[in-house]
Protein backbone atom coordinates (compact mmCIF):
# COMPACT_ATOMS: atom_id res chain seq x y z
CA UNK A 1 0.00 0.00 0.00
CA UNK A 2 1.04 3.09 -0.56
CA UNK A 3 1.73 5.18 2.47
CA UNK A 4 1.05 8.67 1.16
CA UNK A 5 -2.25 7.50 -0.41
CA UNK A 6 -3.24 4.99 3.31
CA UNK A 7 -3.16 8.05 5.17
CA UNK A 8 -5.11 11.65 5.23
CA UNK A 9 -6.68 14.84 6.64
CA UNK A 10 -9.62 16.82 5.72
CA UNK A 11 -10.39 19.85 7.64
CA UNK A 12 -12.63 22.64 8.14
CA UNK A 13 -15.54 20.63 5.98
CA UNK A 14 -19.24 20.38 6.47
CA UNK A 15 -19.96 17.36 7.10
CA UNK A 16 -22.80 15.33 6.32
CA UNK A 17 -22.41 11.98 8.32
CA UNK A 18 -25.83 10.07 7.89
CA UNK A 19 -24.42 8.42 10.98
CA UNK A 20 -27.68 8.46 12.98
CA UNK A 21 -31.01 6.10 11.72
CA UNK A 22 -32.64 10.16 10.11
CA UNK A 23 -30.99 13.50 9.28
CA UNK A 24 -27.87 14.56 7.64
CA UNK A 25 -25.65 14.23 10.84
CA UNK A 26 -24.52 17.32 10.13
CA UNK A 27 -20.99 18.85 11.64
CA UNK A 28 -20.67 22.41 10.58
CA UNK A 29 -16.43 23.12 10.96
CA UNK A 30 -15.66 19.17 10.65
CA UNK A 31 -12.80 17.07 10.11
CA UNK A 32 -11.74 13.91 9.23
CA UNK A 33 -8.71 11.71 9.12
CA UNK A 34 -8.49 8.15 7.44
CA UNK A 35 -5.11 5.41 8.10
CA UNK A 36 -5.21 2.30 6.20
CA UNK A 37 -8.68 2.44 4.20
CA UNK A 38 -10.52 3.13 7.47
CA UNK A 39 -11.75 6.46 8.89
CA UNK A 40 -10.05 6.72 12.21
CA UNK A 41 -11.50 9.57 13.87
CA UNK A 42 -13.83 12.40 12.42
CA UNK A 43 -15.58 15.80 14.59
CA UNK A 44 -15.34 19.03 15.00
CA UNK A 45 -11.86 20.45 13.98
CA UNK A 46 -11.31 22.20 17.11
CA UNK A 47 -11.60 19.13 18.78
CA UNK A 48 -9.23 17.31 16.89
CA UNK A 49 -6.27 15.22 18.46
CA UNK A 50 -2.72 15.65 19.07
CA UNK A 51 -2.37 12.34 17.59
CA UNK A 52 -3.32 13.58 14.17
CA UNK A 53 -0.73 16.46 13.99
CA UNK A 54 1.66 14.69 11.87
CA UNK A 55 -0.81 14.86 9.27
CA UNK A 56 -1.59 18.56 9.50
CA UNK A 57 0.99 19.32 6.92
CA UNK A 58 -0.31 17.75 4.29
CA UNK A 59 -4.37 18.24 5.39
CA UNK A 60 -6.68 19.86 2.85
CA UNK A 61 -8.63 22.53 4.09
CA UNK A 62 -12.11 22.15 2.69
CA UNK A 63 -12.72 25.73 3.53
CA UNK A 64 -16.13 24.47 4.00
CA UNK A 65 -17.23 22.80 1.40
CA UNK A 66 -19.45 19.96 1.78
CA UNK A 67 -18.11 16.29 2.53
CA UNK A 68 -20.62 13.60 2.57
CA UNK A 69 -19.89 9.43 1.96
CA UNK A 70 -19.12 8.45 -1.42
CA UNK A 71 -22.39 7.65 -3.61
CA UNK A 72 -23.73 3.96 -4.29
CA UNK A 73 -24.72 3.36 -7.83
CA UNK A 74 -26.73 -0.24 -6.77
CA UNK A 75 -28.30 -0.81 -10.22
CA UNK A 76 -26.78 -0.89 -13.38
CA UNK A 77 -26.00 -2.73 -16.62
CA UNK A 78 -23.27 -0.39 -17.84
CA UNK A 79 -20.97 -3.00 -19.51
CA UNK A 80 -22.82 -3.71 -23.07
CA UNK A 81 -21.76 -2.81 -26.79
CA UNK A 82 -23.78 -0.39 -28.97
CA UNK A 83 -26.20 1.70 -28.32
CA UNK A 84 -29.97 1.93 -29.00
CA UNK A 85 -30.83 5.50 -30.45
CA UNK A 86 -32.57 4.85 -32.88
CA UNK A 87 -34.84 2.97 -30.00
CA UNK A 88 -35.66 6.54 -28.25
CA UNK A 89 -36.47 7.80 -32.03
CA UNK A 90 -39.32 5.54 -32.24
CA UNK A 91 -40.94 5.69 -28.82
CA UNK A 92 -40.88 9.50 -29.47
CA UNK A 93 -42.85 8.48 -32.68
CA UNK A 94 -45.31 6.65 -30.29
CA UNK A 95 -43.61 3.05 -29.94
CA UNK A 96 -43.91 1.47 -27.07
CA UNK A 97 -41.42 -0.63 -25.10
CA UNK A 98 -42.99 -4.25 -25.17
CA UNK A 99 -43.76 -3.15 -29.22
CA UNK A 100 -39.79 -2.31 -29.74
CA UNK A 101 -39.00 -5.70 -27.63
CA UNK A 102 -41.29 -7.96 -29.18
CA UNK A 103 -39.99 -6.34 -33.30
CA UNK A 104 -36.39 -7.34 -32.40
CA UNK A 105 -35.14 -4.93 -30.97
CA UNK A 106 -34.79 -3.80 -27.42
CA UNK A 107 -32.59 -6.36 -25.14
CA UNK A 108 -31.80 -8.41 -27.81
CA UNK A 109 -30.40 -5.75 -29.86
CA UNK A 110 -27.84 -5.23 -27.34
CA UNK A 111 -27.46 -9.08 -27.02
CA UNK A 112 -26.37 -9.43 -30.51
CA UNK A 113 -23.85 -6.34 -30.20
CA UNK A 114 -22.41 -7.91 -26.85
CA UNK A 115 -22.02 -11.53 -28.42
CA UNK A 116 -20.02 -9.78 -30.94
CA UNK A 117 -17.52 -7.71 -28.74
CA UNK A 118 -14.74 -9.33 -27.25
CA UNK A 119 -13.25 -8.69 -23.68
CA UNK A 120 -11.30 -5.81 -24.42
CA UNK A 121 -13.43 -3.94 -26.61
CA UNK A 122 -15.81 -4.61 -23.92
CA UNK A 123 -14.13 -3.13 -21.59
CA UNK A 124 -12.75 -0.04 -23.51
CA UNK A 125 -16.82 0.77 -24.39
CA UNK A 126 -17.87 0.17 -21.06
CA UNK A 127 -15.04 1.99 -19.19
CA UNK A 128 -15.70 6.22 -19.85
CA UNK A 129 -19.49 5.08 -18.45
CA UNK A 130 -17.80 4.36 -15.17
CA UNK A 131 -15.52 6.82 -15.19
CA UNK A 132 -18.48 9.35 -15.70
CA UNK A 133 -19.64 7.82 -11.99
CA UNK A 134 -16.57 8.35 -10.50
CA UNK A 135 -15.80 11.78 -11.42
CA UNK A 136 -19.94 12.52 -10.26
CA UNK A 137 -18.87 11.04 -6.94
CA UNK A 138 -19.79 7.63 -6.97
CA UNK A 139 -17.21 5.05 -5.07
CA UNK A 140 -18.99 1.41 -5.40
CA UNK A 141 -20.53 0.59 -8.14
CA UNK A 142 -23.15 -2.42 -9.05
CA UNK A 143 -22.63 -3.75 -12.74
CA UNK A 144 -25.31 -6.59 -13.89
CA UNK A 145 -24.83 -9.11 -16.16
CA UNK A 146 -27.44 -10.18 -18.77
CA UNK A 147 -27.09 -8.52 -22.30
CA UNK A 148 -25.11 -11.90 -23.56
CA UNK A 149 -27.23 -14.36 -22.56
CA UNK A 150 -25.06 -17.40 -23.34
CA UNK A 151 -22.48 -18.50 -20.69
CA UNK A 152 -19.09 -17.40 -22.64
CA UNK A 153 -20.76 -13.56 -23.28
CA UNK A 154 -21.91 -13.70 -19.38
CA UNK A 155 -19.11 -14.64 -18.05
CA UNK A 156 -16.90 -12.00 -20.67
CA UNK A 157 -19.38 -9.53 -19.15
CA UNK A 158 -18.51 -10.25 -15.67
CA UNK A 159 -14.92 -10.12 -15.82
CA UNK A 160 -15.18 -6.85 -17.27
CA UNK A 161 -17.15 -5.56 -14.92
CA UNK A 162 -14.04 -7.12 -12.17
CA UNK A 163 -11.38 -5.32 -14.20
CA UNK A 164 -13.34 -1.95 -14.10
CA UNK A 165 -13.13 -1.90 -10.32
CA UNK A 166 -9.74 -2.70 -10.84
CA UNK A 167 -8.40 -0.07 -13.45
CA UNK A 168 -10.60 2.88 -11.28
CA UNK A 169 -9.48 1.74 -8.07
CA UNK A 170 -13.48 0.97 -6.71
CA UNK A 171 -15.37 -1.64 -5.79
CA UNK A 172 -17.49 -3.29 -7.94
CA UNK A 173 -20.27 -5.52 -6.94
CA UNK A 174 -21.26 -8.34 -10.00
CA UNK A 175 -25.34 -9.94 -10.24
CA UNK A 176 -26.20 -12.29 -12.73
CA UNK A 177 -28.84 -11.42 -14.64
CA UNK A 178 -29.26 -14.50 -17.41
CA UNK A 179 -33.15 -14.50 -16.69
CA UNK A 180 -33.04 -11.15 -18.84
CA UNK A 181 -34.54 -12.04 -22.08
CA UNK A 182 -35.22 -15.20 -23.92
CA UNK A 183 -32.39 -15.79 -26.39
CA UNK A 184 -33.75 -16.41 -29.80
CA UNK A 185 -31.89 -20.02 -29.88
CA UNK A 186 -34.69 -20.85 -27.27
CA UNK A 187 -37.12 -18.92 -28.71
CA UNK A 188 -39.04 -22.21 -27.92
CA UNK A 189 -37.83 -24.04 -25.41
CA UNK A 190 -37.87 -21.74 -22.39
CA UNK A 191 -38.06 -24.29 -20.10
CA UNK A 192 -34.45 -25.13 -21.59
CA UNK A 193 -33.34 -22.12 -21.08
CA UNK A 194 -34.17 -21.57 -17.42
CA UNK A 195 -32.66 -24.59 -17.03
CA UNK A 196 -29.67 -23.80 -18.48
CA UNK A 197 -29.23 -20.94 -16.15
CA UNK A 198 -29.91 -22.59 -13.13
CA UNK A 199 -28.52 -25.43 -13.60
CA UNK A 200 -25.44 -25.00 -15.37
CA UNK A 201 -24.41 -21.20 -15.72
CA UNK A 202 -25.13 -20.21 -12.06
CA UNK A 203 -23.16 -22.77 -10.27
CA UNK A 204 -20.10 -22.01 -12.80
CA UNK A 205 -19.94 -18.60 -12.59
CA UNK A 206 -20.40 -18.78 -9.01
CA UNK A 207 -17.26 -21.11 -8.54
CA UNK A 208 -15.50 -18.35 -10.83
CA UNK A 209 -15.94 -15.81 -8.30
CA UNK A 210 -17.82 -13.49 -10.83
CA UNK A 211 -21.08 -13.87 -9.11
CA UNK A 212 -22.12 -11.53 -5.83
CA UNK A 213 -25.26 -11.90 -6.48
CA UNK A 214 -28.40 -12.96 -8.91
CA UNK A 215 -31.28 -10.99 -10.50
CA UNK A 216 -34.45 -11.86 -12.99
CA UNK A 217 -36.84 -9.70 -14.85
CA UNK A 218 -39.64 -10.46 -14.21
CA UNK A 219 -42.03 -9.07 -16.26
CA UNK A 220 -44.64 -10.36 -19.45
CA UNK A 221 -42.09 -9.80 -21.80
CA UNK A 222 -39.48 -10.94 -19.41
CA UNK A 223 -39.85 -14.24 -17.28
CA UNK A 224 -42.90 -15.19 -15.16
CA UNK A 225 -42.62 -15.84 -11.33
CA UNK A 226 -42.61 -19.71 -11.59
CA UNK A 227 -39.73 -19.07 -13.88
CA UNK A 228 -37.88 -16.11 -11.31
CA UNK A 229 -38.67 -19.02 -8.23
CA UNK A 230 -37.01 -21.95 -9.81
CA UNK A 231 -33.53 -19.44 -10.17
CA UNK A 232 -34.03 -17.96 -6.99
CA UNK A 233 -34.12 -21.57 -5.25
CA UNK A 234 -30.73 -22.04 -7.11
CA UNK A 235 -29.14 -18.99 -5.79
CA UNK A 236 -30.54 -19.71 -2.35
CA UNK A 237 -28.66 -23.12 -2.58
CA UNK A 238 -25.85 -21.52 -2.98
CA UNK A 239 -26.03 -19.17 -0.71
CA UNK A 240 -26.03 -16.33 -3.04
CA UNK A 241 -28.36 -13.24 -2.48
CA UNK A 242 -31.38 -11.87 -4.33
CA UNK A 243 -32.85 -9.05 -6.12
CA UNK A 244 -35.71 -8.55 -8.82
CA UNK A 245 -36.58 -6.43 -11.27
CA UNK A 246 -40.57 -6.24 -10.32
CA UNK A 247 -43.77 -4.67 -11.08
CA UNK A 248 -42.22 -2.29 -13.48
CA UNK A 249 -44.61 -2.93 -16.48
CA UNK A 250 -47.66 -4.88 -14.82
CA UNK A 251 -48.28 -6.37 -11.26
CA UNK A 252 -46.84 -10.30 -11.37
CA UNK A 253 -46.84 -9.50 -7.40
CA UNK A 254 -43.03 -9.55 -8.26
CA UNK A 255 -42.11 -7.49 -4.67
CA UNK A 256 -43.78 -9.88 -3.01
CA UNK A 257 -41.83 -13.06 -4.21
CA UNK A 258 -38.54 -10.85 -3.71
CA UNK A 259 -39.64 -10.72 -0.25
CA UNK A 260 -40.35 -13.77 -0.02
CA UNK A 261 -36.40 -14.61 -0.67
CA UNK A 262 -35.18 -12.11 1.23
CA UNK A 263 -34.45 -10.15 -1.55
CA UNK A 264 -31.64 -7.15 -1.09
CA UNK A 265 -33.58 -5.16 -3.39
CA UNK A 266 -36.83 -5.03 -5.23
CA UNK A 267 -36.37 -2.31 -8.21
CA UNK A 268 -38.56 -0.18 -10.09
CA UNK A 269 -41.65 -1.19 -8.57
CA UNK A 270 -44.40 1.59 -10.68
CA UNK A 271 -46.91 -1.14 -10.27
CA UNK A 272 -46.55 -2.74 -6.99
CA UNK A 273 -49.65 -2.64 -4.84
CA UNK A 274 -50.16 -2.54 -0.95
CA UNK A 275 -49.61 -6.16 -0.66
CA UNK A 276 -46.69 -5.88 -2.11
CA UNK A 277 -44.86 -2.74 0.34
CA UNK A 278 -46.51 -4.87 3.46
CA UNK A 279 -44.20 -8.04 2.32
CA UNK A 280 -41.29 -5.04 1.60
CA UNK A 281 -41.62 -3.89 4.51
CA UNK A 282 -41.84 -7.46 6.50
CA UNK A 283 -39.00 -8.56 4.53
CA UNK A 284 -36.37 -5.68 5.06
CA UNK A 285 -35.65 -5.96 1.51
CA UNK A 286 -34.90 -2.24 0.31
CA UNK A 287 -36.77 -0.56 -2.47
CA UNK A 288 -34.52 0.57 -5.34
CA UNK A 289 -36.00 3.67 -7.33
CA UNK A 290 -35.39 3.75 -10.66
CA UNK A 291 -36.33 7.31 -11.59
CA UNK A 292 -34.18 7.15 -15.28
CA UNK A 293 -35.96 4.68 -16.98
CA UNK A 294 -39.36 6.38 -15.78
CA UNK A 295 -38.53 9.01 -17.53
CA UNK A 296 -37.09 7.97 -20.36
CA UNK A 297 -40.16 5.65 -20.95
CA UNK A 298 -42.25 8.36 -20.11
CA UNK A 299 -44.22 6.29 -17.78
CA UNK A 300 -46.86 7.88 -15.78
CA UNK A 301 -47.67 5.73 -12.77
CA UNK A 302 -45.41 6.04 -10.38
CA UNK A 303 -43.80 3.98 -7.60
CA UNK A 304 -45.76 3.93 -4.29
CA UNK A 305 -43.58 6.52 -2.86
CA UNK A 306 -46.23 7.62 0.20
CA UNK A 307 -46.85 3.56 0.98
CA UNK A 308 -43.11 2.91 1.08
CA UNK A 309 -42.22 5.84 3.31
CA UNK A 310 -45.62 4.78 5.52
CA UNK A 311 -44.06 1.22 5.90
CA UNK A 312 -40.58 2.31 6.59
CA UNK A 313 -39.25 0.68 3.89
CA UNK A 314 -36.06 2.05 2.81
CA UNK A 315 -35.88 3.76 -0.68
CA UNK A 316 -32.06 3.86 -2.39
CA UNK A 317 -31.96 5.46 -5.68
CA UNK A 318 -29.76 4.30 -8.59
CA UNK A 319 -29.53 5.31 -12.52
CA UNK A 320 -30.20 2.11 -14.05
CA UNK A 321 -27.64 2.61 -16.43
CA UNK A 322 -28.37 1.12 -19.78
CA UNK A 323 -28.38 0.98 -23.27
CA UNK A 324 -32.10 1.32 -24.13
CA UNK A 325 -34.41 2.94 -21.00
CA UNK A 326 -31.66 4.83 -19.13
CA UNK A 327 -28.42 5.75 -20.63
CA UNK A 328 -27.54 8.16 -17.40
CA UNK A 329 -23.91 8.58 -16.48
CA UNK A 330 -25.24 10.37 -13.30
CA UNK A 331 -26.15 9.34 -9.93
CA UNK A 332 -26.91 13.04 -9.08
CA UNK A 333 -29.11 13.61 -11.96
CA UNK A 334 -30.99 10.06 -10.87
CA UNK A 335 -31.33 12.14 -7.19
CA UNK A 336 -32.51 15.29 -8.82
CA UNK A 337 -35.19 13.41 -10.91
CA UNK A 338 -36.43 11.07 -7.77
CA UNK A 339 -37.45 14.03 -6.02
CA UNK A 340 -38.77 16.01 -9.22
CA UNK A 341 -40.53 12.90 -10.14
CA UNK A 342 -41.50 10.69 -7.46
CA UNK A 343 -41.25 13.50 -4.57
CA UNK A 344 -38.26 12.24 -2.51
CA UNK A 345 -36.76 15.13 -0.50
CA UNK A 346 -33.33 16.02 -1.10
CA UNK A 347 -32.46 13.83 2.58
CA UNK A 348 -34.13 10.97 1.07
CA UNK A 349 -32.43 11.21 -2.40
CA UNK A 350 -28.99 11.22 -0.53
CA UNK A 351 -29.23 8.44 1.85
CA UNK A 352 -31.08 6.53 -0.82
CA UNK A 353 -27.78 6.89 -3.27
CA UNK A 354 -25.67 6.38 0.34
CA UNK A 355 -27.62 4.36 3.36
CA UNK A 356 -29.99 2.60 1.83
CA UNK A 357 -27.81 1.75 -1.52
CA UNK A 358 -25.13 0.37 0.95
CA UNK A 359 -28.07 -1.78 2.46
CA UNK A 360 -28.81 -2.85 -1.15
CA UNK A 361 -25.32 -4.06 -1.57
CA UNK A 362 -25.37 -6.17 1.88
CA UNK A 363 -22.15 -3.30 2.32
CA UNK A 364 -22.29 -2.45 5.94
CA UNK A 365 -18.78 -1.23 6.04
CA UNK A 366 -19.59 2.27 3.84
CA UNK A 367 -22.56 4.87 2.88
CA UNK A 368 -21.88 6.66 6.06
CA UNK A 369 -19.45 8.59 7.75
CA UNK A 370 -18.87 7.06 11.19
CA UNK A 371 -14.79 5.75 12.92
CA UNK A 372 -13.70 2.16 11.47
CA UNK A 373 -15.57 2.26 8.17
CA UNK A 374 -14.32 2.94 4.96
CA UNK A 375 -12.80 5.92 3.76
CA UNK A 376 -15.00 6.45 0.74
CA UNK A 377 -15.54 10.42 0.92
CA UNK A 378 -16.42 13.27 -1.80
CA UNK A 379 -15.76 16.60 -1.24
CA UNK A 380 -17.89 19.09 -2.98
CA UNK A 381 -18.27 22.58 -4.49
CA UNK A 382 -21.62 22.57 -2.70
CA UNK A 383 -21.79 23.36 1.02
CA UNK A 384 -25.28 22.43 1.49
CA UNK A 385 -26.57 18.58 1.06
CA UNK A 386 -29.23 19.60 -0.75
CA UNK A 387 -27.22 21.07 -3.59
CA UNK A 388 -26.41 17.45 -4.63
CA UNK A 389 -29.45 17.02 -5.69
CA UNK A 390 -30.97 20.73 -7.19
CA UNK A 391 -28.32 20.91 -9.59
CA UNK A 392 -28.95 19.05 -12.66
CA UNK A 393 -25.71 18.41 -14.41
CA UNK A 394 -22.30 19.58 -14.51
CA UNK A 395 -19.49 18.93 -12.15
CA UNK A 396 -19.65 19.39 -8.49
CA UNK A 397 -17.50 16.41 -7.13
CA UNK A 398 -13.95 18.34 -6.09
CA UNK A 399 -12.23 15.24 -4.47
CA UNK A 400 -13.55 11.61 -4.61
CA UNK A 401 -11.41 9.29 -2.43
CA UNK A 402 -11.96 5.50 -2.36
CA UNK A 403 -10.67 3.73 0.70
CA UNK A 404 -8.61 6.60 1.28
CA UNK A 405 -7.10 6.85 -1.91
CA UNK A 406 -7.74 9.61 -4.23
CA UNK A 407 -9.65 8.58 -7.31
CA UNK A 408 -10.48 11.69 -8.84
C-alpha cells in the first residue's frame, strides 16, 4: 500500500455523516482523518487530536465545502456494446417498449452487439461510463450481467465488470442477470433455457468468483414468477443473495416473491400494490427507485412513494444505467429526478444513493461517515446537502477518495 495515499486529513468541511437512523448528521467546521482504508477519527476540527498532527501538513482545508460518503450506484447494466438511439427515435414516434421488444429490438439488440464484442473492446466501451460515476462522486458501483445471454458472453461480461473496479481503483459488486430475455436459440424451449441458467451457468460462474449476487426480470415480456422461483431456489442453494426487477410494467406480485427470498432489493416497482410494500416492509428488503428509466419511458404511474415511506421501507436510488431505458452517467441527476418525479426530499435522495444503496449491496462497512468504516468520501463545491441534488448536471464532485485513496 502506498503510504502517502493509506493516510489523510480533511479539515474545516461540512460534514454530512448520515451516521444516525434520520438526518444529515450534520458537523458544521468538521474534520476527518483516514489510516489504512478506514476512517479513524472524524468531529469538529477544534476538537481534533494531538495524535493527528503529523498529518496537518499535508491536510486539505475544505474551507467548508461539503463532505458527505461516497455515492452507491446499486443498479446498473453499464458493460454492453452499442447503443440503442434509434430505439428513443421511435418511442418518441409513439412506440412502445414491449412493441420495440417484441420487433427485435430492445434487449436483444444489445445481445447481438455484446455476443459480438470481445473482452477488451468490452471493456474499452464500457469503461468512460464508469468513469463518468466516479468523477460525479460515486465510489462502489453495481454492474449486472445479462445482455449476452449465453455462458461465454456472461461470463466475458462479468470479468469486465471485475477489471473496471480494478483499473478505477473501486469496488465493484457483480449480479447475474441470465433471466433477462429469452435468447432467440430458445425462442421455444424456455423451459431449456431456465434450465440452463440454473442449472449449469449459475453454479459455474459462481465457482468463478464473478457472481455476488443474482437478478431476474420479471415481467410479461421478461420471465414469469414460476420461472424467477425456480432461479431464486438455485441462488438460495448456494447461498447467493437476491434481487428482482418487479412490477415495473404490470403487477406479477413480483415485490412480493422478492420478499419472499429475502431479496436485497426489489427495483422499479411503478406497479406494486399494498400487498406488495406490506411483504417489503416485513422482509427488510430495500426498495430501489429507478427514476431514469421512468422518464425515459415516459411512464406515468409512479412507484408507491407515500406507501413505502408509511411502511418504513427504505428507498435507495440508482440510474439504471443502460443501453435502451436509461443511458444516465449520473447518480446526481438520478437524485434530482427522484425528487422532481416521485417527490423524494433532497435527505431521502442522498441516503437513498448512500444508506440505503449500501443496504442494497449487503455493504455495511460504507454509505456513512462514522470511525472504522471505509474511507469512501467526496468533497464538494456545494456546502449544502441539498445542492447534490438541485443541480442538474455539470461537475460538483472536487475530491472523490476511495478507501482513502484519491480517485479523482
Amino acid at each position: 500500500m502506498n503510504p502517502a495515499a493509506a493516510q489523510g486529513l480533511i479539515l474545516h468541511a461540512h460534514l454530512a455523516t448520515l451516521a444516525a437512523d434520520h438526518g444529515y448528521g450534520l458537523i458544521e467546521d468538521g474534520a476527518i482523518a483516514w489510516r489504512e482504508g478506514r476512517i479513524a477519527w472524524l468531529g469538529p476540527t477544534a476538537e481534533l487530536p494531538h495524535a493527528y498532527d503529523t498529518l496537518r501538513a499535508t491536510a486539505v482545508d475544505a474551507h467548508g465545502a461539503l463532505l458527505t460518503p461516497g455515492l452507491i450506484d446499486a443498479h446498473t447494466h453499464l458493460v454492453f456494446a452499442g447503443e440503442r438511439a434509434q430505439e428513443f427515435e421511435q418511442r418518441l414516434q409513439g412506440a412502445s417498449y414491449e412493441a420495440i421488444a417484441r420487433a427485435g429490438g430492445g434487449i436483444l439488440a444489445t445481445v447481438r452487439a455484446t455476443r459480438a464484442a470481445d473482452e477488451a473492446s468490452l471493456l474499452a466501451a464500457s469503461l468512460p461510463r464508469a468513469r463518468a460515476l466516479l468523477a460525479d462522486g460515486v465510489t462502489t458501483l453495481e454492474i449486472k450481467s445479462g445482455y449476452a445471454l449465453d455462458l461465454p458472453g456472461e461470463t466475458r461480461m462479468l470479468r469486465v465488470a471485475r477489471r473496471i473496479g480494478d483499473e478505477l481503483g473501486i469496488e465493484v459488486r457483480t449480479t447475474l442477470l441470465g433471466l433477462h430475455a429469452l435468447p432467440s436459440e430458445f425462442h421455444s424451449r424456455r423451459a431449456d433455457y431456465v434450465r440452463e441458467v440454473c442449472t449449469h451457468w449459475l453454479p459455474h460462474l459462481h465457482t468463478e468468483g464473478l457472481v455476488d449476487a443474482v437478478d431476474a426480470f420479471c415481467e410479461g415480456i421478461g420471465f414469469s414468477r414460476e420461472e424467477t422461483r425456480t432461479l431464486f431456489t438455485a441462488a438460495r442453494a448456494l447461498r447467493l443473495p437476491v434481487k428482482l426487477h418487479a412490477d415495473q410494467l404490470s403487477n406479477l406480485h413480483g415485490a412480493a416473491l422478492a420478499a419472499e427470498f429475502a431479496a436485497l432489493s426489489a427495483d422499479h416497482l411503478e406497479c406494486t400494490d399494498a400487498a406488495g410494500v406490506a411483504a417489503l416492509a416485513a422482509a427488510g428488503t430495500v426498495a430501489m427507485l429507478l427514476p431514469g428509466s421512468f422518464y425515459v419511458l415516459r411512464e406515468t404511474r409512479l412507484p408507491p412513494i407515500a406507501a413505502l415511506r408509511a411502511a418504513q421501507v427504505p428507498m435507495a436510488v440508482a440510474t439504471d444505467l443502460n443501453p435502451g431505458t436509461a443511458p444516465l452517467r449520473s447518480l446526481r441527476v438520478a437524485m434530482n429526478m427522484a425528487c422532481t418525479l416521485f417527490g423524494l426530499t433532497p435527505l431521502e435522495a442522498l441516503r437513498g444513493v448512500t444508506v440505503h444503496a449500501a443496504r442494497a449491496l449487503a455493504l455495511n462497512d460504507r454509505g456513512r461517515l462514522a470511525q472504522g468504516l471505509r474511507a469512501d468520501l467526496v468533497l464538494w463545491d456545494a456546502t449544502a446537502p441539498a445542492e447534490l441534488s438541485y443541480w442538474i448536471g455539470g461537475t460538483l464532485a472536487r475530491t472523490v477518495i476511495a478507501a482513502g485513496q484519491r480517485v479523482v
